[in-house]
PDB file of N, CA and C in Angstrom:
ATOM      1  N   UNK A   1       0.852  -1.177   0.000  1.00  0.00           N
ATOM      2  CA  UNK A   1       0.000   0.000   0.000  1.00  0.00           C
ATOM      3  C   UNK A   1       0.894   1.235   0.000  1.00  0.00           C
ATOM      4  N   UNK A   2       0.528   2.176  -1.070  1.00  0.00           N
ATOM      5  CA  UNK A   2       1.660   3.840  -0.972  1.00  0.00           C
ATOM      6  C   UNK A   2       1.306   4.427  -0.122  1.00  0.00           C
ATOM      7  N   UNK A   3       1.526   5.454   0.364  1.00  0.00           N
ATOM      8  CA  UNK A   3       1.472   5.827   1.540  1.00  0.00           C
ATOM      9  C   UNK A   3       1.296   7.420   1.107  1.00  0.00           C
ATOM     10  N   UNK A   4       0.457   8.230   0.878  1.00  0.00           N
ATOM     11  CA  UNK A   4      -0.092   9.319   0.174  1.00  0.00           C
ATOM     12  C   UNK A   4       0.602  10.578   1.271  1.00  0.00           C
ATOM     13  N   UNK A   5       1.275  11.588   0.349  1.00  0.00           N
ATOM     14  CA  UNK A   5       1.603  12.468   1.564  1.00  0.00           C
ATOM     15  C   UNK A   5       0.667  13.411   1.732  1.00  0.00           C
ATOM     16  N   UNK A   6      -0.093  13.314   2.856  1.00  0.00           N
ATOM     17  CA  UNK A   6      -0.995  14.369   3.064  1.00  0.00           C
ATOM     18  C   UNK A   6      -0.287  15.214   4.387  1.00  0.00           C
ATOM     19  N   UNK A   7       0.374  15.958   4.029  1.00  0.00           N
ATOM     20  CA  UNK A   7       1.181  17.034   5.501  1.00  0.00           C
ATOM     21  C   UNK A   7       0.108  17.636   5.565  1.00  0.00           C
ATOM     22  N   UNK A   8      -0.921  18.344   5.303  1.00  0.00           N
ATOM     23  CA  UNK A   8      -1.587  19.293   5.344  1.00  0.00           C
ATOM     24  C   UNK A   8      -2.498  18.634   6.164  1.00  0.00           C
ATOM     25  N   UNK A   9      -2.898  17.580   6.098  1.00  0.00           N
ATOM     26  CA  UNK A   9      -4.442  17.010   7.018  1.00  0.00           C
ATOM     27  C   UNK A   9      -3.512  16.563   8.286  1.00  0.00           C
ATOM     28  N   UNK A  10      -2.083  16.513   8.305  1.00  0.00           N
ATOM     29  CA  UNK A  10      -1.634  15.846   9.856  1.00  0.00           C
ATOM     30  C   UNK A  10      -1.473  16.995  11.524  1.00  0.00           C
ATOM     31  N   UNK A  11      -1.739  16.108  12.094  1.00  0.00           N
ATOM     32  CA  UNK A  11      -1.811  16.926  13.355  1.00  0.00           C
ATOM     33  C   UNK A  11      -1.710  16.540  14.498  1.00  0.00           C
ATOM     34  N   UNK A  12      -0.133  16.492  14.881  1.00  0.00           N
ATOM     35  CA  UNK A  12       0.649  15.933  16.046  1.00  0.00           C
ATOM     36  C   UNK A  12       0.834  17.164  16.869  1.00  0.00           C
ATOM     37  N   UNK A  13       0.159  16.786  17.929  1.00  0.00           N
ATOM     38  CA  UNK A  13      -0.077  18.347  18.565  1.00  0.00           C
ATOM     39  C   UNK A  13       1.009  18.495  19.534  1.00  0.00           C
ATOM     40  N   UNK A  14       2.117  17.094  19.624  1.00  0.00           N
ATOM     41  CA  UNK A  14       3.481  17.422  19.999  1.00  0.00           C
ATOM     42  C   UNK A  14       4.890  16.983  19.155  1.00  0.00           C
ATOM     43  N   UNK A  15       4.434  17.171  17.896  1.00  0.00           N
ATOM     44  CA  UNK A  15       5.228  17.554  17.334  1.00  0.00           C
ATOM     45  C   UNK A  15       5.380  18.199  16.074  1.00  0.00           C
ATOM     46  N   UNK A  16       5.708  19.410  15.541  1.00  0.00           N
ATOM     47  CA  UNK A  16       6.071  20.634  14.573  1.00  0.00           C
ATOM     48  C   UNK A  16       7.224  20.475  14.024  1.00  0.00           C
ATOM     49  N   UNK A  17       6.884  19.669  13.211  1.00  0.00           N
ATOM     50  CA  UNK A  17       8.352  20.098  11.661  1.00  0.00           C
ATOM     51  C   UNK A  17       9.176  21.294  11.148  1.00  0.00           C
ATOM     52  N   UNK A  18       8.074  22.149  11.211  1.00  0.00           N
ATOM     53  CA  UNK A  18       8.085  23.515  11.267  1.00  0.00           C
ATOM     54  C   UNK A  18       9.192  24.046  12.571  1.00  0.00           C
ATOM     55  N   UNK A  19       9.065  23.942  13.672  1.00  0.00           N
ATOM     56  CA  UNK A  19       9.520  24.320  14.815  1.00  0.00           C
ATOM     57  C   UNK A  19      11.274  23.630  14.734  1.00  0.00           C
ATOM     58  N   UNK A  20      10.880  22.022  14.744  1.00  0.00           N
ATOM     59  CA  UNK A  20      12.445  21.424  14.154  1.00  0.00           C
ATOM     60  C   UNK A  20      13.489  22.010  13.769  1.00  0.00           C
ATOM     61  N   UNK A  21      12.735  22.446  12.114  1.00  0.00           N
ATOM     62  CA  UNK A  21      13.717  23.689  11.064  1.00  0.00           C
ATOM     63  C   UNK A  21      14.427  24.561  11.793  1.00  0.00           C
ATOM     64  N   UNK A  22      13.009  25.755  12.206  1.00  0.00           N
ATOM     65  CA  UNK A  22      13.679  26.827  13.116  1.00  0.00           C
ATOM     66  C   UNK A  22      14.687  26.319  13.958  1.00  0.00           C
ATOM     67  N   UNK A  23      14.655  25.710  14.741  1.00  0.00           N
ATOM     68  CA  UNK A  23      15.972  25.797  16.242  1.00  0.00           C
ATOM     69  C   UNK A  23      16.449  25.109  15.419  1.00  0.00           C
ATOM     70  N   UNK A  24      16.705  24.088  14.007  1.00  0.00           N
ATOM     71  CA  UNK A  24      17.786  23.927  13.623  1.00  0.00           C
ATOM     72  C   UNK A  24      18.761  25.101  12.913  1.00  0.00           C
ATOM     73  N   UNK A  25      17.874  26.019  12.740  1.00  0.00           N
ATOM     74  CA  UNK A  25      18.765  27.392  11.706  1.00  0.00           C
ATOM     75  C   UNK A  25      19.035  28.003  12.654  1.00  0.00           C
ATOM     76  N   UNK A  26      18.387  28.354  14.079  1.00  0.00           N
ATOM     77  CA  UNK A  26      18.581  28.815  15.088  1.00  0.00           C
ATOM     78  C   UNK A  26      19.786  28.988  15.426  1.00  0.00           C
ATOM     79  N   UNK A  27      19.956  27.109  15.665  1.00  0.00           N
ATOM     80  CA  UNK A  27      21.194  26.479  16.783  1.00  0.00           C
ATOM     81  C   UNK A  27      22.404  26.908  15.600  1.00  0.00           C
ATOM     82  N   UNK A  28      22.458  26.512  14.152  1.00  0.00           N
ATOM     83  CA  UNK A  28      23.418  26.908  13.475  1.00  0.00           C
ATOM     84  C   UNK A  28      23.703  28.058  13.495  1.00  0.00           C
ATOM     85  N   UNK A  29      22.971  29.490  13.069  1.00  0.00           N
ATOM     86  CA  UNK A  29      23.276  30.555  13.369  1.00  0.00           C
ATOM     87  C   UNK A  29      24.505  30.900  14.660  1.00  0.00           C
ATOM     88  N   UNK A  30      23.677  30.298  15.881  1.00  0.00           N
ATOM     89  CA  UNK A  30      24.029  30.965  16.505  1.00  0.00           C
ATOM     90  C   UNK A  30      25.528  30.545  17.025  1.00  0.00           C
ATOM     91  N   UNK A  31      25.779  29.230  16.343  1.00  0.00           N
ATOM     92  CA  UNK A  31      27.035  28.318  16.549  1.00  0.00           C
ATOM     93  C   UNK A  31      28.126  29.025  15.711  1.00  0.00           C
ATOM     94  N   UNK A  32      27.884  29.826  14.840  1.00  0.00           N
ATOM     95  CA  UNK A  32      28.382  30.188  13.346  1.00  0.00           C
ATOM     96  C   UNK A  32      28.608  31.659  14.288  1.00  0.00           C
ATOM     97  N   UNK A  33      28.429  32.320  15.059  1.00  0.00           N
ATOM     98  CA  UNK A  33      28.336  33.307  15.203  1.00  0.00           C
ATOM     99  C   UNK A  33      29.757  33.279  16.280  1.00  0.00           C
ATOM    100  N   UNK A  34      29.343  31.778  17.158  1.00  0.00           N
ATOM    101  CA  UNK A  34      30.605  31.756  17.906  1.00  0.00           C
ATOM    102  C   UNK A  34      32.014  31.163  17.217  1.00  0.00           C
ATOM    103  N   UNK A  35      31.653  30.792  15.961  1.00  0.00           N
ATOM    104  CA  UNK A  35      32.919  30.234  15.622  1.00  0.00           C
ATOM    105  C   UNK A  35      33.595  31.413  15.299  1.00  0.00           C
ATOM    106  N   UNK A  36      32.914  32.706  14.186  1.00  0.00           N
ATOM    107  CA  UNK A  36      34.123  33.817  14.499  1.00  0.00           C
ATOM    108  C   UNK A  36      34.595  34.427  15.840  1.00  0.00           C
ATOM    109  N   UNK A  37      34.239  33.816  17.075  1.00  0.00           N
ATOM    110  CA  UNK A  37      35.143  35.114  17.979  1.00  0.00           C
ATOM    111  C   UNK A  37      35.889  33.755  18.418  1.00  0.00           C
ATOM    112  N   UNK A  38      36.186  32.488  17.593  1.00  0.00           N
ATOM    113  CA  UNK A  38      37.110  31.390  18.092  1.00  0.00           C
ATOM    114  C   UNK A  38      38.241  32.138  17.580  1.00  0.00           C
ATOM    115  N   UNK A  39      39.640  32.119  18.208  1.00  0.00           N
ATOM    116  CA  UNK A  39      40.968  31.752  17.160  1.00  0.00           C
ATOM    117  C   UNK A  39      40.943  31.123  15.894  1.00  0.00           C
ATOM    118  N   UNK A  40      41.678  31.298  14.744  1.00  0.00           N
ATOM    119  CA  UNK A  40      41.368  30.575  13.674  1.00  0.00           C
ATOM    120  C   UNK A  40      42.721  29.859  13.644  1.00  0.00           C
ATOM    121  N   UNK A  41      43.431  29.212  14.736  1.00  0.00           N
ATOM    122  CA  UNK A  41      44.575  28.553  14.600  1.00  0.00           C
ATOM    123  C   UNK A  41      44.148  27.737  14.120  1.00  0.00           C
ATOM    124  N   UNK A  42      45.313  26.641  13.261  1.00  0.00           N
ATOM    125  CA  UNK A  42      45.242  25.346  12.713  1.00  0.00           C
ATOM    126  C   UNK A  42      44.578  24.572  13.235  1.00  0.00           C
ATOM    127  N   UNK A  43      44.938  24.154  14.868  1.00  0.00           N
ATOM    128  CA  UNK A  43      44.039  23.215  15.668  1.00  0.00           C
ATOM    129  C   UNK A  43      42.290  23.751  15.953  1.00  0.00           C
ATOM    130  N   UNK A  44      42.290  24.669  16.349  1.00  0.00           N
ATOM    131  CA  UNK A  44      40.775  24.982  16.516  1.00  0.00           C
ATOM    132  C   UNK A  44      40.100  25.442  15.321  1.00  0.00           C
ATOM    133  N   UNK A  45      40.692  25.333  13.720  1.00  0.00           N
ATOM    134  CA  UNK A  45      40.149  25.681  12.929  1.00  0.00           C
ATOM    135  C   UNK A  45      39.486  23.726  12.445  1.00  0.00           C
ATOM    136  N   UNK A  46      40.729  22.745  12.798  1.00  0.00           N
ATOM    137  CA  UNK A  46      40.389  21.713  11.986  1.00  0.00           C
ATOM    138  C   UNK A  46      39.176  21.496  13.697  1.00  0.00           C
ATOM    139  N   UNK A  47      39.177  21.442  14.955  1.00  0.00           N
ATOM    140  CA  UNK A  47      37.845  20.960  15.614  1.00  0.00           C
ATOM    141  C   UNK A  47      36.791  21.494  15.116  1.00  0.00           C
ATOM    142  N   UNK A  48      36.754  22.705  14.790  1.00  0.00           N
ATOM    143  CA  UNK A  48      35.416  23.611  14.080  1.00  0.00           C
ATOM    144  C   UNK A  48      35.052  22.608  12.929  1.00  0.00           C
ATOM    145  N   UNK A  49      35.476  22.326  12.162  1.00  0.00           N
ATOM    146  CA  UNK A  49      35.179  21.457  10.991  1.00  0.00           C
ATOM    147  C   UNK A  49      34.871  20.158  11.264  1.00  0.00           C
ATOM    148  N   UNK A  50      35.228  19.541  12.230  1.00  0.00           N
ATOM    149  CA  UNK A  50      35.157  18.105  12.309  1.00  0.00           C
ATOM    150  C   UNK A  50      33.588  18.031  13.310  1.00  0.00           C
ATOM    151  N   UNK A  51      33.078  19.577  13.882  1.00  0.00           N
ATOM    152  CA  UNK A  51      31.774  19.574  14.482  1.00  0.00           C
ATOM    153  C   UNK A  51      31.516  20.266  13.777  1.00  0.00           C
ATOM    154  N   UNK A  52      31.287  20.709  12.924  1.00  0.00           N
ATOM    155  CA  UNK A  52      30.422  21.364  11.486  1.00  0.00           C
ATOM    156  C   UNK A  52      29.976  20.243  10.750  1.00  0.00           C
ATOM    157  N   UNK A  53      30.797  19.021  10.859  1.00  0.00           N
ATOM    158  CA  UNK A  53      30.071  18.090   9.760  1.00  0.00           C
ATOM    159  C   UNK A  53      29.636  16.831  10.887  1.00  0.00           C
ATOM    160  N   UNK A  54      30.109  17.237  11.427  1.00  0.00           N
ATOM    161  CA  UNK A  54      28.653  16.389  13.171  1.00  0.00           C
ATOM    162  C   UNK A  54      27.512  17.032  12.978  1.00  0.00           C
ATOM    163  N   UNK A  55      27.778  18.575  13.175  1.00  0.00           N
ATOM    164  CA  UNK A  55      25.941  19.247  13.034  1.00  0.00           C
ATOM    165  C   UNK A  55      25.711  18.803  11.630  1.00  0.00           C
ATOM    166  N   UNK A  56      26.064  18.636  10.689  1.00  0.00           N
ATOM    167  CA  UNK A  56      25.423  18.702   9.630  1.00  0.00           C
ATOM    168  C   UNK A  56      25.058  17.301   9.401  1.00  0.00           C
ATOM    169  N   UNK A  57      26.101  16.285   9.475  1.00  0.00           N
ATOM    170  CA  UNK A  57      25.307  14.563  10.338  1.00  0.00           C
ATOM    171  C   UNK A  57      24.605  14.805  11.185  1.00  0.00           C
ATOM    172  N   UNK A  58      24.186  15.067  12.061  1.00  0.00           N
ATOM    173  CA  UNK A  58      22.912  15.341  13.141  1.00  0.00           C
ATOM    174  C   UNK A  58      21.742  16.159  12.555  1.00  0.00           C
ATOM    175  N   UNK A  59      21.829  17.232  11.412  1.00  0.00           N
ATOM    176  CA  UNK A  59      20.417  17.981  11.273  1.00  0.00           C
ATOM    177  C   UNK A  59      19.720  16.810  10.327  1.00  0.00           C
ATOM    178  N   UNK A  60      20.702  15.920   9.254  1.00  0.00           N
ATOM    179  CA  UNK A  60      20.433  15.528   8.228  1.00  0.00           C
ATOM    180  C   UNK A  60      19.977  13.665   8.886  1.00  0.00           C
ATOM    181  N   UNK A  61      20.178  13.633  10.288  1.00  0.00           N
ATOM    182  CA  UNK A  61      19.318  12.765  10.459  1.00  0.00           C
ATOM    183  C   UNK A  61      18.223  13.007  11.018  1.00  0.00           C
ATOM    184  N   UNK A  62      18.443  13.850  11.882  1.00  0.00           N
ATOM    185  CA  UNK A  62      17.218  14.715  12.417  1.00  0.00           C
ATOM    186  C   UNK A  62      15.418  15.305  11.304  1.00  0.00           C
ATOM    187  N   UNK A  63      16.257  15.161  10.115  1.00  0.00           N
ATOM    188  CA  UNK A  63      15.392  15.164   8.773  1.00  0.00           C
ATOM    189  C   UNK A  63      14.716  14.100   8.505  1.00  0.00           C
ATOM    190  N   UNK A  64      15.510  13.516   8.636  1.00  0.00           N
ATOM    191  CA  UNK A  64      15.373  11.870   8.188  1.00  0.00           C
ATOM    192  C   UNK A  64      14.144  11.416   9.056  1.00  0.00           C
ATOM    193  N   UNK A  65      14.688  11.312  10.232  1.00  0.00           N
ATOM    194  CA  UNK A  65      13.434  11.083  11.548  1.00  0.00           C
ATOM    195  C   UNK A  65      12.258  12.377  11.426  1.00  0.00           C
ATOM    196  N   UNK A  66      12.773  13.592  11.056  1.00  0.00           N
ATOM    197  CA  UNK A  66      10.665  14.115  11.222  1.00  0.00           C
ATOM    198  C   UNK A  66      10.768  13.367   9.651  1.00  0.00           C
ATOM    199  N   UNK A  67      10.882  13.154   8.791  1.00  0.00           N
ATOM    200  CA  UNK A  67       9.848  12.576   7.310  1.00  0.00           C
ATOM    201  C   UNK A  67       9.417  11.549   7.427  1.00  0.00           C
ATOM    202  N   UNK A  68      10.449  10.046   8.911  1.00  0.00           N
ATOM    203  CA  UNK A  68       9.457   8.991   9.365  1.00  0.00           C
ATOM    204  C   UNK A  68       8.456   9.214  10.060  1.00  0.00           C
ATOM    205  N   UNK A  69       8.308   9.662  11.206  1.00  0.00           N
ATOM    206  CA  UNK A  69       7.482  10.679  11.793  1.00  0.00           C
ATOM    207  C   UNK A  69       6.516  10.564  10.695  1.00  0.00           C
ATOM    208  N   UNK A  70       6.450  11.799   9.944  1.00  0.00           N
ATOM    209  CA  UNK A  70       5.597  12.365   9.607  1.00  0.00           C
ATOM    210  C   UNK A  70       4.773  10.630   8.432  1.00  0.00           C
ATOM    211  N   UNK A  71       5.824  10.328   8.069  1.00  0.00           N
ATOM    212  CA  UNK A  71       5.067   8.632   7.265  1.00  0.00           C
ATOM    213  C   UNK A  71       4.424   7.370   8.547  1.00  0.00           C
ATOM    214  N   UNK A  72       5.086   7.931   9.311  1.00  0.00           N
ATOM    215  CA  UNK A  72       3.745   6.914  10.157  1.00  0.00           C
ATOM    216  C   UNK A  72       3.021   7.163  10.845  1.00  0.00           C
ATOM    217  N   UNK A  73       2.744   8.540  11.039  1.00  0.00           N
ATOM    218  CA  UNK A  73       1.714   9.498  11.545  1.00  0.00           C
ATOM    219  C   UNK A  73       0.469   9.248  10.515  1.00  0.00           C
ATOM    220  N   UNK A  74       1.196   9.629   9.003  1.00  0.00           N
ATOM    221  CA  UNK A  74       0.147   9.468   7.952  1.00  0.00           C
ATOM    222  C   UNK A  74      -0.751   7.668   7.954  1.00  0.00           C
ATOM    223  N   UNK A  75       0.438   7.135   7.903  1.00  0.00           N
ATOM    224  CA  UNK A  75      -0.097   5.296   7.839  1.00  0.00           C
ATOM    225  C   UNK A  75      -0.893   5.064   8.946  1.00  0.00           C
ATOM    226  N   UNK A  76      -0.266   6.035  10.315  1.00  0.00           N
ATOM    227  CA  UNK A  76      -1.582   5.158  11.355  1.00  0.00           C
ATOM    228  C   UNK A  76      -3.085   5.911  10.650  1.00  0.00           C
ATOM    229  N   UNK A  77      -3.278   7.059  10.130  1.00  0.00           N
ATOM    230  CA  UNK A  77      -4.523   7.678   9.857  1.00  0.00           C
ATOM    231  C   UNK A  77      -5.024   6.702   8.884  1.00  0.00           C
ATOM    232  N   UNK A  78      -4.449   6.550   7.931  1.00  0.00           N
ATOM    233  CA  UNK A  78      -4.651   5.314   7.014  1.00  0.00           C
ATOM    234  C   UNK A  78      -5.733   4.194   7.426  1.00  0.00           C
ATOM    235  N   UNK A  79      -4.707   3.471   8.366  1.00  0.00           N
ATOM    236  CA  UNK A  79      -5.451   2.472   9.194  1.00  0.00           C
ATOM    237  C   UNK A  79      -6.156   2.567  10.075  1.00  0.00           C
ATOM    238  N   UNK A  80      -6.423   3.851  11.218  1.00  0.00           N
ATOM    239  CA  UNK A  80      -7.756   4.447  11.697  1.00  0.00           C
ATOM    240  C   UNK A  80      -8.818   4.285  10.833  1.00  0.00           C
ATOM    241  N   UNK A  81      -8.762   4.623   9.231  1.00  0.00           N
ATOM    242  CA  UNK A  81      -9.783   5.327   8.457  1.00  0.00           C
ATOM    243  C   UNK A  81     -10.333   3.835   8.266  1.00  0.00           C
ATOM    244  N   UNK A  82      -9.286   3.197   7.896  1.00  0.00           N
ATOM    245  CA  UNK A  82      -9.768   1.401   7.349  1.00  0.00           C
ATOM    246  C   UNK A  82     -10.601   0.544   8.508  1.00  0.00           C
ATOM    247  N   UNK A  83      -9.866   1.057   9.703  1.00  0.00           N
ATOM    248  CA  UNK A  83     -10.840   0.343  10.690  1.00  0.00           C
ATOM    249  C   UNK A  83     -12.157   1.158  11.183  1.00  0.00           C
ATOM    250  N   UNK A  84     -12.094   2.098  10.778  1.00  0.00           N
ATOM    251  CA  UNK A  84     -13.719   2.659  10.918  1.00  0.00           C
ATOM    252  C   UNK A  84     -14.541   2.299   9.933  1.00  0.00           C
ATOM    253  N   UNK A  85     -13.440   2.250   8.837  1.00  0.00           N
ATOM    254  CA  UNK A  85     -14.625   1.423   7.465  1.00  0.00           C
ATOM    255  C   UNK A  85     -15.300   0.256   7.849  1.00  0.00           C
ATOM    256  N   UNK A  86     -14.478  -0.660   8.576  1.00  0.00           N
ATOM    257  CA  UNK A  86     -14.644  -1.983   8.062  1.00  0.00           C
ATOM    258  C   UNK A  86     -15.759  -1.909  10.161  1.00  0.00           C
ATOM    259  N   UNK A  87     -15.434  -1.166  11.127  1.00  0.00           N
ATOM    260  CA  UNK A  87     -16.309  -1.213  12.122  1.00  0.00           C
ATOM    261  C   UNK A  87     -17.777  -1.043  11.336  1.00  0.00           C
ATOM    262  N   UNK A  88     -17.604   0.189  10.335  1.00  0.00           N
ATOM    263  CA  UNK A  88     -19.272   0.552  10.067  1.00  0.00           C
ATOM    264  C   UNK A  88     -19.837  -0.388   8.831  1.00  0.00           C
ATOM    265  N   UNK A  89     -19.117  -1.295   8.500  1.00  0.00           N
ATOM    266  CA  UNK A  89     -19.181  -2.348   7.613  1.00  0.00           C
ATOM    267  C   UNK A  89     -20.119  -3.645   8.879  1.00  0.00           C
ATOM    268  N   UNK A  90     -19.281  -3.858   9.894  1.00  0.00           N
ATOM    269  CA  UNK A  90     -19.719  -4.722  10.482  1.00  0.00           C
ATOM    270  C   UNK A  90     -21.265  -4.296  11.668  1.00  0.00           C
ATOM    271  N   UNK A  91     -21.005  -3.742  11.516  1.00  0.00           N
ATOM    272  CA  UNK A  91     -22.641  -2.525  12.402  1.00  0.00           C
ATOM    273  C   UNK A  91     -23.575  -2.892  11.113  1.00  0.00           C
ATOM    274  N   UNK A  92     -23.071  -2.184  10.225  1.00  0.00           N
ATOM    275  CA  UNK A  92     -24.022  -2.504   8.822  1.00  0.00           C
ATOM    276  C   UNK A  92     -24.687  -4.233   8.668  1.00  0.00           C
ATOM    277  N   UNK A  93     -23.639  -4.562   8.386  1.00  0.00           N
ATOM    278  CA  UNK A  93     -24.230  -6.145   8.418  1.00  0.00           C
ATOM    279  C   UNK A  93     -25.489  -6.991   9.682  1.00  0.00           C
ATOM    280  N   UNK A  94     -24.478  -6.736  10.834  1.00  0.00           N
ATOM    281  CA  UNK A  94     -25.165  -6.784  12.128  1.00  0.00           C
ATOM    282  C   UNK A  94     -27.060  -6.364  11.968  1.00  0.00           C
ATOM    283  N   UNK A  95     -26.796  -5.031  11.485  1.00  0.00           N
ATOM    284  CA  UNK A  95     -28.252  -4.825  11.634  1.00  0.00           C
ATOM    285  C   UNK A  95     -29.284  -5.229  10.392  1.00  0.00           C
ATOM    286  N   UNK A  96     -28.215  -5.179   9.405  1.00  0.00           N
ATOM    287  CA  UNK A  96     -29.515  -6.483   8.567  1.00  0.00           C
ATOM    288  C   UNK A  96     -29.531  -7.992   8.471  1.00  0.00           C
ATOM    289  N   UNK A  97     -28.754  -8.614   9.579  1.00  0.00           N
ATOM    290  CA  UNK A  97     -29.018  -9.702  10.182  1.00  0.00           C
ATOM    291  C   UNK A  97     -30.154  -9.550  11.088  1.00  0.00           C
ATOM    292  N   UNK A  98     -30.262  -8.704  11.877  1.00  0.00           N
ATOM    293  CA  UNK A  98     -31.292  -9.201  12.877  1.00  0.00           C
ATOM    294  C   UNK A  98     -32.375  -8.312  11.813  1.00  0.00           C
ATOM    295  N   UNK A  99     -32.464  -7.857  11.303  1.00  0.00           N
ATOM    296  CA  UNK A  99     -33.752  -7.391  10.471  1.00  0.00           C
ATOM    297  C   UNK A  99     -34.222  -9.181   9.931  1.00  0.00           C
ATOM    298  N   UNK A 100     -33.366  -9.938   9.372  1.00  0.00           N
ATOM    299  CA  UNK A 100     -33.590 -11.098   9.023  1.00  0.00           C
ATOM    300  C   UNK A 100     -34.182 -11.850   9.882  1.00  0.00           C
ATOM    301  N   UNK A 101     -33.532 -12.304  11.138  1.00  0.00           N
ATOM    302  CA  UNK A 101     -34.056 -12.433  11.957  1.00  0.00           C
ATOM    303  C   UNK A 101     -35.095 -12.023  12.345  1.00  0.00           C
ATOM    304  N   UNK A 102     -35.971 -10.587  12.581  1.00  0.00           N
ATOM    305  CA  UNK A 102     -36.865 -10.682  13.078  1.00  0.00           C
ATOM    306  C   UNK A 102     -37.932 -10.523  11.645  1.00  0.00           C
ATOM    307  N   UNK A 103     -37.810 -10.853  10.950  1.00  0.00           N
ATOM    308  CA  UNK A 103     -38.592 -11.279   9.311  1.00  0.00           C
ATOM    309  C   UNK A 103     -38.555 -13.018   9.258  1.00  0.00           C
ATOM    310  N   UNK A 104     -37.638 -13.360  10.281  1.00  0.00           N
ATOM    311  CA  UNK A 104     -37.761 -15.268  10.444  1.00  0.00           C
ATOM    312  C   UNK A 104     -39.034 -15.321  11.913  1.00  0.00           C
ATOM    313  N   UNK A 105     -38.714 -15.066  12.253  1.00  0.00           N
ATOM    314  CA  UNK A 105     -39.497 -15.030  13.775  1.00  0.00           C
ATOM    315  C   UNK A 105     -41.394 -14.427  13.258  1.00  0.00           C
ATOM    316  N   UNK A 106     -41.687 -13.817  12.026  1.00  0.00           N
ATOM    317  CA  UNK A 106     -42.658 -13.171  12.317  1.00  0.00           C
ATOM    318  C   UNK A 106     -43.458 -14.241  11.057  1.00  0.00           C
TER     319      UNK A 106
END
C-alpha cells in the first residue's frame, strides 16, 4: 500500500516540523556566530570542521526522523480510516441480520 503524503491534514499536537527547522537554523546561526570570535589557529580551525560536519550529520538525520514521523503518523490515519470502514461495515451487516431475523421469527 503507498502511503499518500498528506502534511496538510496531519496533526501531532506534539510535534512541529516547522519548529524542528527553526531551532535547527537557530542552533546553526548561533554556533556560526561563535565560531568567528574562536581563534582561527590550525588546531581549533580543523575541531570547528570536524563539528560542522557532526551538526550537519545530526540535522540531516534529524530530517530523516521528522519525514518517518511524519510517514507513520500518515499510515496510522490510514489504518484508523480502514478500521472505521470496516467497524461501520460490520454494524451494517449486524443490523440487517437481525432485520432477518426478526422477518424469520414473524
Amino acid at each position: 500500500m503507498a502511503v499518500q503524503d498528506n502534511t496538510e491534514t496531519l496533526s501531532l499536537p506534539f510535534f512541529n516540523p516547522h519548529e524542528c527547522v527553526d531551532f535547527m537554523e537557530f542552533f546553526n546561526g548561533s554556533l556560526h556566530q561563535k565560531q568567528h570570535h574562536v581563534l582561527q589557529q590550525p588546531k581549533q580551525q580543523k575541531i570547528l570542521n570536524a563539528l560542522n560536519e557532526e551538526i550537519t550529520k545530526a540535522n540531516m538525520k534529524m530530517m530523516e526522523l521528522v519525514n518517518y514521523v511524519w510517514k507513520l503518523e500518515t499510515e496510522k490515519q490510514l489504518w484508523q480510516r480502514t478500521a472505521w470502514e470496516a467497524e461501520a461495515a460490520v454494524v451494517t451487516l449486524n443490523n440487517a441480520l437481525q432485520q432477518l431475523y426478526k422477518r424469520a421469527e414473524d
